[in-house]
C-alpha atoms as a PDB file:
ATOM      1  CA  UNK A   1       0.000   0.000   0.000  1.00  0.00           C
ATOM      2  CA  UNK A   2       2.890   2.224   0.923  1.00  0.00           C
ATOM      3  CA  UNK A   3       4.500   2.142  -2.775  1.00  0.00           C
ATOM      4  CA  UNK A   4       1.140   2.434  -4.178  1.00  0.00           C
ATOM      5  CA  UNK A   5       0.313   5.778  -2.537  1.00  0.00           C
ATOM      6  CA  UNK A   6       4.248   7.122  -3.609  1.00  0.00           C
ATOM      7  CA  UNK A   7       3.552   6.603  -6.768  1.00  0.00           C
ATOM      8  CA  UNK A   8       0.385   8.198  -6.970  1.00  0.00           C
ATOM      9  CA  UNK A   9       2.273  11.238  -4.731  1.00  0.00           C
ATOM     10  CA  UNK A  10       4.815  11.236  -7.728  1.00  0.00           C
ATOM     11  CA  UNK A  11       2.602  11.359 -10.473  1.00  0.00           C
ATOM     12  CA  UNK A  12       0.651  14.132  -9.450  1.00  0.00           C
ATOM     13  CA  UNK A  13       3.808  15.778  -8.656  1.00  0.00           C
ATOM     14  CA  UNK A  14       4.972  15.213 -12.339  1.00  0.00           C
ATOM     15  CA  UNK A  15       1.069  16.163 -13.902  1.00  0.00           C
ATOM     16  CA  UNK A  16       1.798  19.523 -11.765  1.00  0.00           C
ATOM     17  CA  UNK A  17       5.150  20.665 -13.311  1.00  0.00           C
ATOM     18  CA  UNK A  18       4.372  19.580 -16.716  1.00  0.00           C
ATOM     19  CA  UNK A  19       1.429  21.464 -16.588  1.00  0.00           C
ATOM     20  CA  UNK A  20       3.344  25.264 -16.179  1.00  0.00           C
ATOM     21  CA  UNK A  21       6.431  23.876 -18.775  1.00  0.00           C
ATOM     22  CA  UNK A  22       4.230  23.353 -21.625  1.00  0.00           C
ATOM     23  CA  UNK A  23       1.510  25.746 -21.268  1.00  0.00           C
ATOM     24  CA  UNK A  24      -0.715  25.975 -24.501  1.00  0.00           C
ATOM     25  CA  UNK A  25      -1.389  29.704 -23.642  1.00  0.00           C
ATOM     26  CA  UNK A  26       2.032  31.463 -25.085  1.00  0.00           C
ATOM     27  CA  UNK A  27       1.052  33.488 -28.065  1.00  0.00           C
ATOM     28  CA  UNK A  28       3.501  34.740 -30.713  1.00  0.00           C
ATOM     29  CA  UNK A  29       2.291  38.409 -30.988  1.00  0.00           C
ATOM     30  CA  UNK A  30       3.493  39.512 -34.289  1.00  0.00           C
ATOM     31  CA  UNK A  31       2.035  37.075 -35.918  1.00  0.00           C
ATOM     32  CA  UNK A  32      -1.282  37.115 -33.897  1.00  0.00           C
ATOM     33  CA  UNK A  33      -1.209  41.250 -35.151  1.00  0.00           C
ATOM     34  CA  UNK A  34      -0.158  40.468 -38.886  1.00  0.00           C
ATOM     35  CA  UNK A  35      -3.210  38.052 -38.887  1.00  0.00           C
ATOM     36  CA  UNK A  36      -5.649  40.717 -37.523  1.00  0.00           C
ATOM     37  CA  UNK A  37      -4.471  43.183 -39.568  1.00  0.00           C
ATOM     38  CA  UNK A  38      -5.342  40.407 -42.439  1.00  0.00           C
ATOM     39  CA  UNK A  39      -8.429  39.855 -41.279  1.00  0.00           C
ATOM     40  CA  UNK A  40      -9.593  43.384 -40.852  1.00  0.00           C
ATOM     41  CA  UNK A  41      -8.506  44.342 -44.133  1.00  0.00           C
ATOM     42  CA  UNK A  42     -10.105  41.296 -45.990  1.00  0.00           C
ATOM     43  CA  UNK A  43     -13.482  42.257 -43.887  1.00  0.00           C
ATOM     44  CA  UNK A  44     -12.865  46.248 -44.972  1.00  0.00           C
ATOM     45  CA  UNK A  45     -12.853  45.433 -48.636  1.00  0.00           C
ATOM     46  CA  UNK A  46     -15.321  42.801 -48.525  1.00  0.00           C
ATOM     47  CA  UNK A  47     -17.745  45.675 -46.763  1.00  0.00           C
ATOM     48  CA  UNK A  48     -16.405  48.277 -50.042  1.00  0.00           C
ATOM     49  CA  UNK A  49     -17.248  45.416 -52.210  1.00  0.00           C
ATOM     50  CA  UNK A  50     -20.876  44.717 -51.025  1.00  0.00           C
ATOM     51  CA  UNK A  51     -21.487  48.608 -51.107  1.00  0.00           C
ATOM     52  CA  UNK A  52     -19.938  49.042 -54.508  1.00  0.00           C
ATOM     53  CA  UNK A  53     -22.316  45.909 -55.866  1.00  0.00           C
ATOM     54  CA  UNK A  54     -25.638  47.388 -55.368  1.00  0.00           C
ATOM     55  CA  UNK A  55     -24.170  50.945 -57.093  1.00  0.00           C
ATOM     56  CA  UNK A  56     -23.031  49.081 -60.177  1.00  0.00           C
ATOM     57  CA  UNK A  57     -25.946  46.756 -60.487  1.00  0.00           C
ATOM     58  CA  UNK A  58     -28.205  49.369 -60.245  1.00  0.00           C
ATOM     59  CA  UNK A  59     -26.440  51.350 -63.193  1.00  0.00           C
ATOM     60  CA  UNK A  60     -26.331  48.113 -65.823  1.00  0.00           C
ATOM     61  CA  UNK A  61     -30.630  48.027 -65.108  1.00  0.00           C
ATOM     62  CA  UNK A  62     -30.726  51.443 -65.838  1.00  0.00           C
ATOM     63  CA  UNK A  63     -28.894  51.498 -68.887  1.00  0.00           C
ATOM     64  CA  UNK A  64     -30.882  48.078 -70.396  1.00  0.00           C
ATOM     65  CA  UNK A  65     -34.228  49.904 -69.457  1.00  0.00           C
ATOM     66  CA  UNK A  66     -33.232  53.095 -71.800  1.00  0.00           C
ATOM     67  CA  UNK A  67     -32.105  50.911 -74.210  1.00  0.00           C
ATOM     68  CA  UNK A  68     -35.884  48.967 -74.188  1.00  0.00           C
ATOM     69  CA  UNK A  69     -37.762  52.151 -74.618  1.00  0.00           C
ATOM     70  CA  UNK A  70     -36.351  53.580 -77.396  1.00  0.00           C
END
């Protein structure tokens, strides 16, 4: 019973400090920024985009509606 209850001692001992060696929370900040920056400026010209859509779609029905009544 006695080396059961060391070894249990010892491996929750070792769970403990490999827990804080490997932590998955360490974060490599320029690249974390360069892919925000990415992101945002995908999502900016996607926003331009939609806006600029319903402008030039509107023009084209215009123009093919002059073109019917004459």
């Amino acid at each position: 019973m006695g080396h059961l209850t060391f070894v249990a001692v010892i491996a929750v001992l070792f769970t403990l400090f490999t827990e804080t060696e490997a932590s998955a929370f360490v974060y490599n900040y320029e690249r974390l920024r360069i892919a925000g920056l990415i992101c945002s400026g995908l999502l900016f010209f996607g926003g331009v985009g939609v806006l600029l859509y319903n402008k030039c779609s509107r023009r084209s029905k215009k123009v093919e509606d002059d073109s019917s009544e004459i």
